[in-house]
C-alpha atoms as a PDB file:
ATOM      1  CA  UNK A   1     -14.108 -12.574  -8.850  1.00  0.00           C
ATOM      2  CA  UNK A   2     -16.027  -9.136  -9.465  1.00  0.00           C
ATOM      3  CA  UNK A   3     -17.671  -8.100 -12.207  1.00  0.00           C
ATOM      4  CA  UNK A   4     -15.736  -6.092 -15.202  1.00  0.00           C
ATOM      5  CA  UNK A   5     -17.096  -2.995 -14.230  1.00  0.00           C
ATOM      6  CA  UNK A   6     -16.565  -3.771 -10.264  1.00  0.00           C
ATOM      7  CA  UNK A   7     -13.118  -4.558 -11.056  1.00  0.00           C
ATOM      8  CA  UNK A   8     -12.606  -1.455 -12.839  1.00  0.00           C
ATOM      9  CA  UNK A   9     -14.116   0.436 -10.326  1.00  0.00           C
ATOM     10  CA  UNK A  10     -11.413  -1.083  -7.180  1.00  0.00           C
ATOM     11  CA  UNK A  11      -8.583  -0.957 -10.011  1.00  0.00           C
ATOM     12  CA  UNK A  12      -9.468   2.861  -9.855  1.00  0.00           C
ATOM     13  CA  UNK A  13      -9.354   3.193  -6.164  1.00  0.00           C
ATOM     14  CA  UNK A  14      -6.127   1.136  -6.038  1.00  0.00           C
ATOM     15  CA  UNK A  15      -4.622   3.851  -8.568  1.00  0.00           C
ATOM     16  CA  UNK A  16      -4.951   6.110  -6.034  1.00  0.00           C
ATOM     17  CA  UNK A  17      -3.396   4.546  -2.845  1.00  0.00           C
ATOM     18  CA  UNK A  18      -0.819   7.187  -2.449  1.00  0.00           C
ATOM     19  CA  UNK A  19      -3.612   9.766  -1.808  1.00  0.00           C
ATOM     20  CA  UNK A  20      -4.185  10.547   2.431  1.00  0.00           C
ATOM     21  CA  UNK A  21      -7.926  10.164   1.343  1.00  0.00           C
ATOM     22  CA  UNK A  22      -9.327   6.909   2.744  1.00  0.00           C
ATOM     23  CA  UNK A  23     -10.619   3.959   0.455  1.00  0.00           C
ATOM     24  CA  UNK A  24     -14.409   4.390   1.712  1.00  0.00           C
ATOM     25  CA  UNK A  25     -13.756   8.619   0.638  1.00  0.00           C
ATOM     26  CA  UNK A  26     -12.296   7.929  -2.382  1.00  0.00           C
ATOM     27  CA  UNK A  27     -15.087   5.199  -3.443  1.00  0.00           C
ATOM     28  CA  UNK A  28     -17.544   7.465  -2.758  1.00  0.00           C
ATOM     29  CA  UNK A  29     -16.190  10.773  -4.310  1.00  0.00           C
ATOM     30  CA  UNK A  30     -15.838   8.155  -7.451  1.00  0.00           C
ATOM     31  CA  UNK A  31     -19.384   7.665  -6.905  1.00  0.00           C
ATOM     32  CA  UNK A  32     -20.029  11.170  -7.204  1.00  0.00           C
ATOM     33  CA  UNK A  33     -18.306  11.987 -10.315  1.00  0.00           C
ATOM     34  CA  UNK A  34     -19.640   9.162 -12.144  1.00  0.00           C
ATOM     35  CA  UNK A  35     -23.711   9.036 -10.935  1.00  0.00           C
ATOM     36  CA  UNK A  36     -25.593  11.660 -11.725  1.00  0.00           C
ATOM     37  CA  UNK A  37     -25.501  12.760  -8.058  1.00  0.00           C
ATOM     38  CA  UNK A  38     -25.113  15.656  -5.501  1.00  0.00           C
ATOM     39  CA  UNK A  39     -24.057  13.501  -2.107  1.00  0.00           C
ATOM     40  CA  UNK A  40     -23.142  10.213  -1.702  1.00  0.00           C
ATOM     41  CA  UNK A  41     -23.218   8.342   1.917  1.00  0.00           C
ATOM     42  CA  UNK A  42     -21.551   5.155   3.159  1.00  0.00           C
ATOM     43  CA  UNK A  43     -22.423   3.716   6.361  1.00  0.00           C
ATOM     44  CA  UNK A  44     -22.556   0.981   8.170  1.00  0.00           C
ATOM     45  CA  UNK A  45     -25.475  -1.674   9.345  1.00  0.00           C
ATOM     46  CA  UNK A  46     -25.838  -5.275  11.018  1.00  0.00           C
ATOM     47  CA  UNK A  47     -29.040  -7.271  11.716  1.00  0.00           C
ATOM     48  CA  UNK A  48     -29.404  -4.923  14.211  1.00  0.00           C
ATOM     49  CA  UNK A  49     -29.695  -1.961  11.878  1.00  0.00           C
ATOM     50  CA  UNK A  50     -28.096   0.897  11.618  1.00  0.00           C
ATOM     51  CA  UNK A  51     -24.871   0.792  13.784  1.00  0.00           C
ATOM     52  CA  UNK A  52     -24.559   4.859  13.972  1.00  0.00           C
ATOM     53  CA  UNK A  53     -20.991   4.379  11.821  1.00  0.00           C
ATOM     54  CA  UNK A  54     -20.875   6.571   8.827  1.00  0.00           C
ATOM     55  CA  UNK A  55     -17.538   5.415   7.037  1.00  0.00           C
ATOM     56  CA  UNK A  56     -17.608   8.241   4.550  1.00  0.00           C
ATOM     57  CA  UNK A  57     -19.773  10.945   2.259  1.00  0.00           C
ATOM     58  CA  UNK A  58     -19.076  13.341  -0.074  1.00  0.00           C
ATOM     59  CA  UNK A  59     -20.357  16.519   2.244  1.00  0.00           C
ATOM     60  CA  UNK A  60     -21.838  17.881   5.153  1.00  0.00           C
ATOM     61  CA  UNK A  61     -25.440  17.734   4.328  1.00  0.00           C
ATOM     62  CA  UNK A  62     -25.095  13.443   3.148  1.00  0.00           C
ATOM     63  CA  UNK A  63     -23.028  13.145   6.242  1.00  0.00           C
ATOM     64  CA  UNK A  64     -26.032  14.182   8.629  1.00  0.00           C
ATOM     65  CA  UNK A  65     -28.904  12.605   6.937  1.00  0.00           C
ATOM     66  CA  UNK A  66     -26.942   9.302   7.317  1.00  0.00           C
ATOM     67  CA  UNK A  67     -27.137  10.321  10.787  1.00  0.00           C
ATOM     68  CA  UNK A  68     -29.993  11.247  11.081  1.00  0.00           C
ATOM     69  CA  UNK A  69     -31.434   7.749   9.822  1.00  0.00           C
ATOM     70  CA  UNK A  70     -29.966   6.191  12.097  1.00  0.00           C
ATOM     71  CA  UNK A  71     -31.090   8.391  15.393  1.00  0.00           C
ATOM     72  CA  UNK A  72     -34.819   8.211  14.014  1.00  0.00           C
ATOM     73  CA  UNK A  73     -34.283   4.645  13.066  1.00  0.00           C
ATOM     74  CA  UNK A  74     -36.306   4.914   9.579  1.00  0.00           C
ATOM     75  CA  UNK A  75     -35.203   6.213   6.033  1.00  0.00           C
ATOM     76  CA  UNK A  76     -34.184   4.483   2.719  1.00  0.00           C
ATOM     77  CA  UNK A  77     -31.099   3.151   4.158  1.00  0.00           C
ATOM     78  CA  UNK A  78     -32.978   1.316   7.134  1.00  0.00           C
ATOM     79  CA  UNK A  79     -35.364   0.047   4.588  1.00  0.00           C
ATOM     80  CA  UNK A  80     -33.099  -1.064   1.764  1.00  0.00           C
ATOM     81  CA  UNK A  81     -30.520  -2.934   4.535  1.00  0.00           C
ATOM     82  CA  UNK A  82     -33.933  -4.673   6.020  1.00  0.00           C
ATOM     83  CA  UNK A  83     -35.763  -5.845   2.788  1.00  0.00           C
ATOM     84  CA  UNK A  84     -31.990  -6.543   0.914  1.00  0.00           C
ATOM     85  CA  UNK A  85     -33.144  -4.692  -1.742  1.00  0.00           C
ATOM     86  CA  UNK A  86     -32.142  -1.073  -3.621  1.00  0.00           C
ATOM     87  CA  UNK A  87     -34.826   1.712  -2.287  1.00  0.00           C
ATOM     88  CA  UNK A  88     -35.199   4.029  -5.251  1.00  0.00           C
ATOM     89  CA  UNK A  89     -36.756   7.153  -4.183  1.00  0.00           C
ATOM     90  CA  UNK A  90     -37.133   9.270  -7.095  1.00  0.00           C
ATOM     91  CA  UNK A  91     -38.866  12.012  -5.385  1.00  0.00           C
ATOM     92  CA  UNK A  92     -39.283  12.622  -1.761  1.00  0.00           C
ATOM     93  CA  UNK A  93     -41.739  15.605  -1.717  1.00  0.00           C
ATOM     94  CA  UNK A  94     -44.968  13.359  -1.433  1.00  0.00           C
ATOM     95  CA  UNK A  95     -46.003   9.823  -0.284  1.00  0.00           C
ATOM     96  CA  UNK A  96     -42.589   9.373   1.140  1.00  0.00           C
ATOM     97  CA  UNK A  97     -43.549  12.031   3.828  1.00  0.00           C
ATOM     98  CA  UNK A  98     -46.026   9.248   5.089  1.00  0.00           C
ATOM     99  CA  UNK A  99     -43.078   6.788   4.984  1.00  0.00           C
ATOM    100  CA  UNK A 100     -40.451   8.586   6.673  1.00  0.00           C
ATOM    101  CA  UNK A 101     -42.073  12.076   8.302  1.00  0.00           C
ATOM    102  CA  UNK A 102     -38.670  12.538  10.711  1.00  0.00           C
ATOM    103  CA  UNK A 103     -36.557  11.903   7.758  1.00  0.00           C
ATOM    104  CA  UNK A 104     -38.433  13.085   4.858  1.00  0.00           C
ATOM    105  CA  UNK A 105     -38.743  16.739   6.280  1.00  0.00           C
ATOM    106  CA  UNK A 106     -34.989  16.598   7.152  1.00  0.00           C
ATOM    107  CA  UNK A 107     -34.073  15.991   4.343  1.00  0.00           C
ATOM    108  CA  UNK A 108     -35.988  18.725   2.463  1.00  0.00           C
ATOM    109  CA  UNK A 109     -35.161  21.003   4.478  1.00  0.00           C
ATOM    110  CA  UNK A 110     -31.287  19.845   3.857  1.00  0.00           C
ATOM    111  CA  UNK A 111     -32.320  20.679   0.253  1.00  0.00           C
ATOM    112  CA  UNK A 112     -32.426  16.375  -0.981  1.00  0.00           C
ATOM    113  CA  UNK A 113     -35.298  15.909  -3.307  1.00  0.00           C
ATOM    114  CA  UNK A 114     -34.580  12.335  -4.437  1.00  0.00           C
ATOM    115  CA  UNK A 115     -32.080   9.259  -2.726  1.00  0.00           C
ATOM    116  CA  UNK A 116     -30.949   5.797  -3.851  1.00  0.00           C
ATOM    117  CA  UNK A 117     -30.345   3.455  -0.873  1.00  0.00           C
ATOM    118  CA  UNK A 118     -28.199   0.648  -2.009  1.00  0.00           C
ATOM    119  CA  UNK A 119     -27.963  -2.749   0.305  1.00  0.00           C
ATOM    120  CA  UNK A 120     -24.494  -3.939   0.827  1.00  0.00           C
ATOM    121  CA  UNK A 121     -24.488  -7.799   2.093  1.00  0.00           C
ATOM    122  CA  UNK A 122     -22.781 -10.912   1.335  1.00  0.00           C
ATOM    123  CA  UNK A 123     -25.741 -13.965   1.461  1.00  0.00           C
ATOM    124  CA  UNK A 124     -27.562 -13.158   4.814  1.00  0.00           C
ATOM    125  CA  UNK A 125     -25.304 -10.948   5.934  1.00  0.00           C
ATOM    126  CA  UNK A 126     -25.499  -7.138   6.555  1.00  0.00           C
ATOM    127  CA  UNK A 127     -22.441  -4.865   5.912  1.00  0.00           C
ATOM    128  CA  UNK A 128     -23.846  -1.511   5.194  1.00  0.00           C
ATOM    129  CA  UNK A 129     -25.442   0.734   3.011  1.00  0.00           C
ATOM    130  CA  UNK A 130     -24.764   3.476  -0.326  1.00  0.00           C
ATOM    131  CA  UNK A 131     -26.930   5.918  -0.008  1.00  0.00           C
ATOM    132  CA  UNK A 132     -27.072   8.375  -3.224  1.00  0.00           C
ATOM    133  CA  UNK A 133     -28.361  11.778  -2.670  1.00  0.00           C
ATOM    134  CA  UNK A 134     -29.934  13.960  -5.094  1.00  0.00           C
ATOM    135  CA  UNK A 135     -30.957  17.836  -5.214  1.00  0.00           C
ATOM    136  CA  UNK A 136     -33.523  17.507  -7.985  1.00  0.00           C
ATOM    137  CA  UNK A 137     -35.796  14.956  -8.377  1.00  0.00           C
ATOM    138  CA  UNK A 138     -36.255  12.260 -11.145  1.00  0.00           C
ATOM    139  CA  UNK A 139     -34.834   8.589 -11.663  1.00  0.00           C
ATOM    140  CA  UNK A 140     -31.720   7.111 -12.206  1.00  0.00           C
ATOM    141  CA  UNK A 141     -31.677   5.748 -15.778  1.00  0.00           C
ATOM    142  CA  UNK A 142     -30.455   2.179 -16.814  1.00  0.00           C
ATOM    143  CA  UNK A 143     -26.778   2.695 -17.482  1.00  0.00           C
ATOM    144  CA  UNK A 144     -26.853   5.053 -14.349  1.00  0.00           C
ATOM    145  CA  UNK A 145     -28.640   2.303 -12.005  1.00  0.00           C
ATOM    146  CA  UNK A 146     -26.102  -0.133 -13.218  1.00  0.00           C
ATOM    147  CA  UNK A 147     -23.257   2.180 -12.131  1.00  0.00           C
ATOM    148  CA  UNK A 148     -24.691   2.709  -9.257  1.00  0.00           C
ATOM    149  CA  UNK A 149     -25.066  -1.071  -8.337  1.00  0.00           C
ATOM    150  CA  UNK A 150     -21.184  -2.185  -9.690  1.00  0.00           C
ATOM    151  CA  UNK A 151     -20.362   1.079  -6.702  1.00  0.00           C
ATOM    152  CA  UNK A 152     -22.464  -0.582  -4.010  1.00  0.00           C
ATOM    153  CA  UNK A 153     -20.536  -4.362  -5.048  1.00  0.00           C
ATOM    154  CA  UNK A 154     -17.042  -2.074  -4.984  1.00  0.00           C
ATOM    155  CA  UNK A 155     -17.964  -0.608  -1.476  1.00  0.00           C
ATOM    156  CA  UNK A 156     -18.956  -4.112  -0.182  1.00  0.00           C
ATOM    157  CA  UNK A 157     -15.212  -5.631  -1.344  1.00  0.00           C
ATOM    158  CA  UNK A 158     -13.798  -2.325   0.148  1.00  0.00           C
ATOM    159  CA  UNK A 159     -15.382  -2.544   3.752  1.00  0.00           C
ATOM    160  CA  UNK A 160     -14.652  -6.357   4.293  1.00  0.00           C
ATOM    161  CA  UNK A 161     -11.109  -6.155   2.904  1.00  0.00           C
ATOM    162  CA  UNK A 162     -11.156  -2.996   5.527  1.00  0.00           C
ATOM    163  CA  UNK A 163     -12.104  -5.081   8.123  1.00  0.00           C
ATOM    164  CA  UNK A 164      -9.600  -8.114   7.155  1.00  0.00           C
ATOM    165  CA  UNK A 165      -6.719  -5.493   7.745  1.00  0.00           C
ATOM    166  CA  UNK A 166      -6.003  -5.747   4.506  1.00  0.00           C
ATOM    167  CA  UNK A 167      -7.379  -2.337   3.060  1.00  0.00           C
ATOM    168  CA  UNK A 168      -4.153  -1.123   1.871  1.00  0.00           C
ATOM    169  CA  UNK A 169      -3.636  -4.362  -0.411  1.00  0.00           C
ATOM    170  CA  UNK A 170      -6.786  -4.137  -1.876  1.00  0.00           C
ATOM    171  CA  UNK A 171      -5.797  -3.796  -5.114  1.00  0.00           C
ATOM    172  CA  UNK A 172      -3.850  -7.629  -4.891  1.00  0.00           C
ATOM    173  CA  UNK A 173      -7.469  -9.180  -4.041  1.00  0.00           C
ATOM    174  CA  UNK A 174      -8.345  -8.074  -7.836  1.00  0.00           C
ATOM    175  CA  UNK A 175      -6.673 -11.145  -9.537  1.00  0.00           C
ATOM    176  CA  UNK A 176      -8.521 -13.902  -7.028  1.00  0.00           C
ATOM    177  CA  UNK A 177      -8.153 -14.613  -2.969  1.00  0.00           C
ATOM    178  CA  UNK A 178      -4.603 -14.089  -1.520  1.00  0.00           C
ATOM    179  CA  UNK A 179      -3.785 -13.872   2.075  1.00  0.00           C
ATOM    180  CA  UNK A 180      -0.421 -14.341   4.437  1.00  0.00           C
ATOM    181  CA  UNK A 181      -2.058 -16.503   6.176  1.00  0.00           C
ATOM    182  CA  UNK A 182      -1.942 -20.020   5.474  1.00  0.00           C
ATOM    183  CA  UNK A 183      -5.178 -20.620   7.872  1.00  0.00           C
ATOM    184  CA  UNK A 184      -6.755 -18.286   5.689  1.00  0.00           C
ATOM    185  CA  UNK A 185      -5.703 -19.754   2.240  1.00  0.00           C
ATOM    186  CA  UNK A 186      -6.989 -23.138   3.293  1.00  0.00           C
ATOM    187  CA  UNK A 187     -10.107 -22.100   4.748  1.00  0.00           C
ATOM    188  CA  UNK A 188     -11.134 -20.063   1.364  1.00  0.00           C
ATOM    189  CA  UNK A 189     -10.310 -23.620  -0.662  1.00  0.00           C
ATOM    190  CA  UNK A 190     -12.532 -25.337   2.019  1.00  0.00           C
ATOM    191  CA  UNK A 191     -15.333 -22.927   1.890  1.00  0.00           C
ATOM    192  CA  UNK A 192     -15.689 -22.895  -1.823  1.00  0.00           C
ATOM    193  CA  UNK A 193     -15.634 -26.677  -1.976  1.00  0.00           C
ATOM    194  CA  UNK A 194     -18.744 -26.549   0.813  1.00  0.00           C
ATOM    195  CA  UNK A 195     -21.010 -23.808  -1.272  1.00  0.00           C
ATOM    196  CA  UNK A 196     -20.001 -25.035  -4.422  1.00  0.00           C
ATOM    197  CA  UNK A 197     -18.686 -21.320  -5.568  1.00  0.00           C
ATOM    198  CA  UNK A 198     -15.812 -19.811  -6.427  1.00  0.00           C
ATOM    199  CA  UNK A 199     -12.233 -19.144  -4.339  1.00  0.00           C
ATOM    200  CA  UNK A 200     -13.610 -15.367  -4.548  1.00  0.00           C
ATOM    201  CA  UNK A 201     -16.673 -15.385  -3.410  1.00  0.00           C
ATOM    202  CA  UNK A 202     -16.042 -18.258  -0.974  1.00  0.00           C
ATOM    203  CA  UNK A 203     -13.202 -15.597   0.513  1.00  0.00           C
ATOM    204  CA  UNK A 204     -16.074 -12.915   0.755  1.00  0.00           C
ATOM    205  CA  UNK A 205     -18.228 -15.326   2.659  1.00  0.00           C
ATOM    206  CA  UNK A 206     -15.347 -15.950   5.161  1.00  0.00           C
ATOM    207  CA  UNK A 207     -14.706 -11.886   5.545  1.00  0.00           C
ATOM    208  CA  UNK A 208     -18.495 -11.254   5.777  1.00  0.00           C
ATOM    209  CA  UNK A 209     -18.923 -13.930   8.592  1.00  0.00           C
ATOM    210  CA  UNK A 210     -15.845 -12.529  10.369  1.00  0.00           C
ATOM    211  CA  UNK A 211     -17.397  -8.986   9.756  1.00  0.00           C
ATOM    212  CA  UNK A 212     -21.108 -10.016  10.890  1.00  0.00           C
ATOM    213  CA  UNK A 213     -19.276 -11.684  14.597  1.00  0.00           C
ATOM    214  CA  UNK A 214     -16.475  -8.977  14.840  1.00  0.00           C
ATOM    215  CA  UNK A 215     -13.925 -11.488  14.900  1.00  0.00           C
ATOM    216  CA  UNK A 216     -10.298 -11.777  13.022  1.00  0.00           C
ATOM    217  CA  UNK A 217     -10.728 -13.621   9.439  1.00  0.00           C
ATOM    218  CA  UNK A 218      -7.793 -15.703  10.949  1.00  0.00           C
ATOM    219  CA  UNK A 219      -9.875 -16.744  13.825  1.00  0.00           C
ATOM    220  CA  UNK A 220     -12.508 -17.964  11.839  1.00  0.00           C
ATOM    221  CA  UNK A 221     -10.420 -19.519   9.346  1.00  0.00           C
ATOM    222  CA  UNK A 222      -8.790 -21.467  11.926  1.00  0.00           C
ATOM    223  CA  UNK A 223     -12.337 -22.775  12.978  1.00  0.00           C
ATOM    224  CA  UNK A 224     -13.282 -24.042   9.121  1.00  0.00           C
ATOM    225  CA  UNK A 225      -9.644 -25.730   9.399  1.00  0.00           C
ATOM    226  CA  UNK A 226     -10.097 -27.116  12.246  1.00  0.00           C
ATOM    227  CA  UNK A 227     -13.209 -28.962  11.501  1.00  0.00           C
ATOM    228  CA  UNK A 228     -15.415 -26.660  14.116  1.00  0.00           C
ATOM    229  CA  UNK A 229     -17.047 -24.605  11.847  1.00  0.00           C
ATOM    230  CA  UNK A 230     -19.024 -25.575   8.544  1.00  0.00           C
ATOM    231  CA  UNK A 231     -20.706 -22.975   5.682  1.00  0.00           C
ATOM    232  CA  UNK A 232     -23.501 -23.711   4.189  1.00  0.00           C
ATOM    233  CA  UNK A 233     -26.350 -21.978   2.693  1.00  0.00           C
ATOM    234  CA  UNK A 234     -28.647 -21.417   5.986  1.00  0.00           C
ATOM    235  CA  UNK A 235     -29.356 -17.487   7.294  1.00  0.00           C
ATOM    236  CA  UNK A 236     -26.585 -17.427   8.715  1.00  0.00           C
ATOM    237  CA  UNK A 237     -24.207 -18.620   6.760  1.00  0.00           C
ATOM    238  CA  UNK A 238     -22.474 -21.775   8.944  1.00  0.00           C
ATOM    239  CA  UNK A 239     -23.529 -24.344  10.937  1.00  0.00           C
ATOM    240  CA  UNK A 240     -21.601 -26.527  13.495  1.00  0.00           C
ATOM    241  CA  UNK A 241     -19.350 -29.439  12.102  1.00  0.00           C
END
């Protein structure tokens, strides 16, 4: 299950179904209202990097510095989905010129003094990245960092329930794992018995595996059913049976 505030945060964004905005747009105009922010970017990555796929932002100017990261190859959000961990720039006039020249003068130029790359992954495995964009500069504080992380675990649930085809019911995934399938079902009891964790996260495991290959959850749940495919804790998530 997701944390209270997570929780909160998709019960929000399930409110608002009827709206022609898309979950990944309405998570991160959320985002917006609620951080102390000017831009907010959602895109996404694989082990690879940065796939070129910007799922949503709040405007123009976050919308082309998430592209632009990923045609010059560096910024926060290559960095933070690399390391695994948050990339708090606080002020980008400076030392982060040395870090990121090709980004660092685009984005001053764009009129971004300070960004907040947030990792999203499940284990091992790369989904994407919140990027938080700011026209001033200066820090998030504590209760503003902690928003900021319960929005990156939100957009996580959000992109592999997207990927599941089962966006539109995201809002049934809030009181534990369903699924139509029965493959599915199964596999989530099997997988949680394997890592020792709970139906929840042992149905995020399943999504981010299915995510990380590009196959149908089904598919893969048919595989832990069928004795051909095992989880465990390695890189990658599974290992042969």
């Amino acid at each position: 299950m997701p944390s209270s505030r997570v929780t909160e945060i998709l019960t929000q964004l399930a409110a608002g179904r009827g709206e022609r905005a898309s979950w990944p747009d309405r998570l991160c105009r959320q985002c917006l209202l609620t951080v102390p922010v000017t831009g907010v970017g959602l895109a996404l990555m694989t082990t690879q990097g940065h796939t070129g796929i910007v799922v949503a932002a709040t405007d123009g100017a976050a919308r082309r510095l998430e592209e632009l990261q990923f045609s010059l190859g560096e910024g926060p959000c290559v960095d933070a989905s690399r390391s695994g961990r948050p990339v708090l720039q606080s002020e980008l006039f400076g030392a982060a010129g040395h870090r990121w020249p090709g980004f660092v003068a685009a984005a001053l130029t764009a009129g971004v003094r300070a960004i907040f790359a947030f990792p999203l992954q499940v284990g091992a495995i790369r989904i994407g990245v919140l990027d938080l964009y700011r026209d001033a500069p200066g820090s998030l504080d504590e209760p503003q960092l902690a928003d900021a992380l319960a929005f990156a675990d939100a957009a996580t649930w959000v992109l592999l329930h997207l990927q599941s085809g089962s966006g539109d019911q995201l809002h049934s995934a809030l009181g534990g794992p369903e699924d139509d399938r029965a493959s599915v079902h199964q596999a989530t009891g099997m997988i949680s018995v394997q890592l020792d964790v709970s139906l929840a996260e042992a149905l995020l495991r399943l999504r981010a595996h299915a995510y990380a290959e590009g196959r149908p959850v089904s598919d893969v749940a048919a595989d832990v059913v069928g004795r051909r495919m095992r989880f465990d804790d390695s890189d990658t998530g599974h290992s042969g049976p």
